[in-house]
Protein backbone atom coordinates (compact mmCIF):
# COMPACT_ATOMS: atom_id res chain seq x y z
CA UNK A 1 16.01 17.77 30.38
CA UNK A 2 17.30 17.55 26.86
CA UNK A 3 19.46 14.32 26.93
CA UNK A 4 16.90 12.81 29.15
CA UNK A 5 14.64 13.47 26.46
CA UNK A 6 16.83 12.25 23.90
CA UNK A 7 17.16 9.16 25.67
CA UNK A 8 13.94 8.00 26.66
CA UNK A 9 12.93 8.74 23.16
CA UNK A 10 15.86 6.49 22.14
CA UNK A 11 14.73 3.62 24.13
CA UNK A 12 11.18 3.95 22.99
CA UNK A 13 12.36 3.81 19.46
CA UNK A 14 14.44 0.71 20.56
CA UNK A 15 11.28 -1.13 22.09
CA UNK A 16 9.88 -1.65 18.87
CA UNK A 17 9.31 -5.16 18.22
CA UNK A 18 9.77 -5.26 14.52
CA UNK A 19 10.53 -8.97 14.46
CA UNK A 20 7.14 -9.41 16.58
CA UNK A 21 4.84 -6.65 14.13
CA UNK A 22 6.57 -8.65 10.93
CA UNK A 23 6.02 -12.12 12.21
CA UNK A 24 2.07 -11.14 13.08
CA UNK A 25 2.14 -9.42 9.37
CA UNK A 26 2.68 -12.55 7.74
CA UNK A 27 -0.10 -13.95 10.42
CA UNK A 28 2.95 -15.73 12.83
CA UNK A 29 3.39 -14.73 16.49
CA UNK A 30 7.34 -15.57 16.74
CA UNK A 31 6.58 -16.07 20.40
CA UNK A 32 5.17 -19.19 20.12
CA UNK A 33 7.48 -20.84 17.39
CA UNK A 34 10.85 -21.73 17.13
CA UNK A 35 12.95 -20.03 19.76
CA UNK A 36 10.43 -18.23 20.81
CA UNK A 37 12.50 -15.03 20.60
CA UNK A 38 11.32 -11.87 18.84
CA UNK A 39 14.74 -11.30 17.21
CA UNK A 40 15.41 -11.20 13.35
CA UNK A 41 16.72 -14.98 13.45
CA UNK A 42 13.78 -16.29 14.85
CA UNK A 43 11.77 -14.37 12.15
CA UNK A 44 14.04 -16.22 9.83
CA UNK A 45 13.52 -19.43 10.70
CA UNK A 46 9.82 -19.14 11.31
CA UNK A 47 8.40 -16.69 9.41
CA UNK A 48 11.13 -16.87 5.99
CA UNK A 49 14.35 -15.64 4.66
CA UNK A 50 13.09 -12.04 3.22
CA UNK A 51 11.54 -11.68 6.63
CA UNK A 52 14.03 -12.05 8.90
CA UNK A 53 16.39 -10.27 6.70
CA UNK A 54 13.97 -7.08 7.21
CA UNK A 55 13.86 -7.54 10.24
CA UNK A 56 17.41 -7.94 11.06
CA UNK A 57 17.75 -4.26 8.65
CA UNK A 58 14.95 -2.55 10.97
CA UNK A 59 16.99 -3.74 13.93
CA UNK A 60 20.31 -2.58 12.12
CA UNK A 61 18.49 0.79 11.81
CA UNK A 62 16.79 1.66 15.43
CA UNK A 63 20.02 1.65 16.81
CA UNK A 64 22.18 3.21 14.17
CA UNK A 65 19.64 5.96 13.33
CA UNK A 66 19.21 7.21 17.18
CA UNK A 67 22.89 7.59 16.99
CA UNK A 68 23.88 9.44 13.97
CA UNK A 69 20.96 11.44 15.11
CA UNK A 70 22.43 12.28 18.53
CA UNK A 71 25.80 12.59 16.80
CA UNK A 72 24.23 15.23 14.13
CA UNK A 73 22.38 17.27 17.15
CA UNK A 74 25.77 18.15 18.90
CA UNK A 75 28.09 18.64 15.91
CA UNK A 76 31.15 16.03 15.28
CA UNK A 77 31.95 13.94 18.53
CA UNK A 78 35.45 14.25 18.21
CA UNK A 79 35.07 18.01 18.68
CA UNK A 80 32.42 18.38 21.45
CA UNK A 81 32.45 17.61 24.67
CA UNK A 82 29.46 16.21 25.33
CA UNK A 83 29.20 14.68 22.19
CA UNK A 84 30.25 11.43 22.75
CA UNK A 85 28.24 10.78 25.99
CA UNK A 86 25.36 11.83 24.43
CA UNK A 87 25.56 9.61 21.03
CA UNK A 88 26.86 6.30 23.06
CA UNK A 89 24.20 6.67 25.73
CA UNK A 90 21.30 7.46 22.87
CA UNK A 91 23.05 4.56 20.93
CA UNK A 92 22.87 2.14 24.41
CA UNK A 93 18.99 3.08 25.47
CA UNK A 94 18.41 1.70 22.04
CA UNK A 95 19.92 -1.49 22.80
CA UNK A 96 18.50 -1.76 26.03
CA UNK A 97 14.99 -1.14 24.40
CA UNK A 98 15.28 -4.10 21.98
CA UNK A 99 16.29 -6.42 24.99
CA UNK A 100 13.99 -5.06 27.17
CA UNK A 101 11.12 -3.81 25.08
CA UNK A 102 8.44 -1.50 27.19
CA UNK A 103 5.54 -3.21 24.66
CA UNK A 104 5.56 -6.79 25.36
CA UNK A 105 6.14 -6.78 29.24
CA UNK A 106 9.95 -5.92 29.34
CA UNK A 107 10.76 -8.96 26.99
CA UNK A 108 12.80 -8.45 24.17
CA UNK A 109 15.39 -9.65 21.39
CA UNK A 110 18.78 -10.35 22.34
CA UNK A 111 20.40 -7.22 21.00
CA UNK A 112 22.98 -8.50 18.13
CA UNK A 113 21.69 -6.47 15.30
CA UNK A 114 20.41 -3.38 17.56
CA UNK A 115 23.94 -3.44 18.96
CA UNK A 116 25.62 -3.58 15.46
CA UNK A 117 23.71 -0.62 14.46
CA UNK A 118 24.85 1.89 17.72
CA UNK A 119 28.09 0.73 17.08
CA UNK A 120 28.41 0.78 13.19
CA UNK A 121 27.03 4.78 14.23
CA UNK A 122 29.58 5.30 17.05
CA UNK A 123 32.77 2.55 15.86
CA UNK A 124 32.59 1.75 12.68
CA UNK A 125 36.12 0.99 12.48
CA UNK A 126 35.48 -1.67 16.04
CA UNK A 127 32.04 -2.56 14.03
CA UNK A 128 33.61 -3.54 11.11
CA UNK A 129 35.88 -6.21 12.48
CA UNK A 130 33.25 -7.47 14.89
CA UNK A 131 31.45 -8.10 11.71
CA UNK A 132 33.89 -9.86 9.47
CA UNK A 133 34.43 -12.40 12.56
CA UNK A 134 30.53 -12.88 13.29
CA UNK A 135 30.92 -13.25 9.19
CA UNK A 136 33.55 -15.96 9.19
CA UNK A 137 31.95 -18.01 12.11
CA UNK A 138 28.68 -18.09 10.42
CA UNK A 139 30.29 -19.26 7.48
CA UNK A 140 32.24 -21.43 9.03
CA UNK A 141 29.43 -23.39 11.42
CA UNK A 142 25.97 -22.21 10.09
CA UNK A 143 25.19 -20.73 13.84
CA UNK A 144 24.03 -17.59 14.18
CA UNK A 145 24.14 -17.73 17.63
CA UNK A 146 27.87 -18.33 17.73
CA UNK A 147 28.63 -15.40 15.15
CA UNK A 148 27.10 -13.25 17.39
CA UNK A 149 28.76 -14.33 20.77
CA UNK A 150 31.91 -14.30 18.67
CA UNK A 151 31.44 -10.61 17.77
CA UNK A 152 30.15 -9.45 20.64
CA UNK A 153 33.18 -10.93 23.11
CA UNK A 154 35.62 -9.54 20.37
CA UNK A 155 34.03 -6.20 20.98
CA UNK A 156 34.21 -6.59 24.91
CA UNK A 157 38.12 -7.23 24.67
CA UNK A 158 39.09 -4.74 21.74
CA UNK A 159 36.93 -1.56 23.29
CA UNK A 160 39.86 -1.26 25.68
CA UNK A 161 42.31 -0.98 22.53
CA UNK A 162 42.31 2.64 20.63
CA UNK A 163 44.17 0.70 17.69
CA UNK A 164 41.58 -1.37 17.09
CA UNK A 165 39.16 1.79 16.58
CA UNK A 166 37.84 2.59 19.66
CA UNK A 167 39.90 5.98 19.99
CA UNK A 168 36.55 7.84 20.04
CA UNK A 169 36.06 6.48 23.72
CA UNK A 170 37.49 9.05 26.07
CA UNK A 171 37.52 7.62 29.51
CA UNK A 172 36.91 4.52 31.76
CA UNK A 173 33.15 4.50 32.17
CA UNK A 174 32.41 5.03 28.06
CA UNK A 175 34.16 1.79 27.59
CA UNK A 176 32.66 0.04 30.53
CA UNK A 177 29.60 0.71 29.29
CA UNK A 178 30.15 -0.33 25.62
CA UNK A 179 31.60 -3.64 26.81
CA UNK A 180 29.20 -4.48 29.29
CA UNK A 181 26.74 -4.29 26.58
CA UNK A 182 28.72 -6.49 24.48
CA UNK A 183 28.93 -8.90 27.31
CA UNK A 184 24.72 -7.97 28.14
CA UNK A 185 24.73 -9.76 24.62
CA UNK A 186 26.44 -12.88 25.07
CA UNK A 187 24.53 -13.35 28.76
CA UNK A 188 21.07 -12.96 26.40
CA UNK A 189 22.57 -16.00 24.18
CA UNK A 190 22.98 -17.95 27.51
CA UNK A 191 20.29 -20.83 26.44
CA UNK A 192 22.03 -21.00 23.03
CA UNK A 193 25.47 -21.61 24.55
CA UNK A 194 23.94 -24.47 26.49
CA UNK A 195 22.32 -25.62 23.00
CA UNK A 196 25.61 -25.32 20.88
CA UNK A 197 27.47 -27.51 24.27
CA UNK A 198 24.99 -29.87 23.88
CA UNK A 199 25.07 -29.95 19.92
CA UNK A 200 21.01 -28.97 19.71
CA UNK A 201 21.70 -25.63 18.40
CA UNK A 202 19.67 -25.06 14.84
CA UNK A 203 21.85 -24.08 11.90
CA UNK A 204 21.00 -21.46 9.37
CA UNK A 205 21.54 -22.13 6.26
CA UNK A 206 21.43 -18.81 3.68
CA UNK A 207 21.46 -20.60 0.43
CA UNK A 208 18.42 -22.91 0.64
CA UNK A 209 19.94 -25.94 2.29
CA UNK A 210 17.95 -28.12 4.53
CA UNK A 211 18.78 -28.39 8.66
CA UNK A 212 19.58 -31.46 9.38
């Protein structure tokens, strides 16, 4: 009754639209403009850069928060046993919460920075390289969208590799269920990967530039 407590409360907490309550704060519904997503880059686009960059850190934080929490309520997860099922599947009904969000219908982000967040909590060693690549594609393109397919399939390929920081995963199941949410994440950038094929993708720019 406990951990089914802990993670319905988790997924609540990960339904929380904040790209949706910040857009409609600053009198936008993000479901009308631009992608039409209520993720932090569509905040970012349509609503401004301060915007979507507090809503990308409220995203960051439902999913790492949950975690730590779960991690802090049964002691270090290297030590107990149930430790590590309990944080990853806290850390995952977060995740599933932003994507599928009980407040707006089941419709919800795509899971990048909600997904960063669990993991940074559970990985942070795994997290840390999936960032510098979504980090150096970004850089290198000014999509978004392919940072975070970038990171995401690097995490769905290096889960299965304790050297690469995913000792804290104990059996087969744990990291089939970390890398089918990684893979959960590219399948919810599906209409941006037809967008980048097709060169219509939108570029972000950080540094004030215009899209072209």
């Amino acid at each position: 009754m406990v951990i089914a407590a802990w993670i319905a409360a988790a997924y609540l907490i990960g339904g929380i639209p904040f790209g949706y309550l910040i857009g409609r704060m600053r009198g936008v519904d993000v479901r009308t403009v631009g992608s039409k997503n209520i993720g932090a880059t569509n905040v970012f686009r349509t609503v401004g850069k301060k915007w979507g960059l507090l809503a990308f850190a409220c995203d960051v934080l439902k999913g790492l928060l949950p975690t730590l929490a779960a991690r802090h309520f049964v002691g270090d997860v290297t030590f107990s046993p149930i430790g590590i099922e309990l944080a990853l599947a806290v850390g995952v009904a977060t995740v599933l919460g932003h994507m599928l969000t009980p407040y707006m219908k089941f419709k919800g982000g795509k899971g990048v920075a909600t997904a960063f967040g669990m993991l940074l909590g559970l990985l942070p060693g795994l997290v840390g390289c999936a960032f510098l690549l979504f980090c150096a594609a970004f850089a290198c393109t000014n999509y978004i969208s392919l940072g975070s397919c970038t990171a995401a399939t690097f995490l769905a390929v290096a889960v299965w590799f304790p050297i690469l920081g995913s000792a804290g995963l104990r059996n087969l199941p744990q990291c089939v269920l970390v890398a089918a949410i990684a893979v959960f994440v590219v399948w919810k950038h599906r209409a941006n990967i037809g967008r980048l094929v097709s060169g219509t993708e939108s570029k972000i720019y950080l540094f004030g530039r215009k899209k072209k």
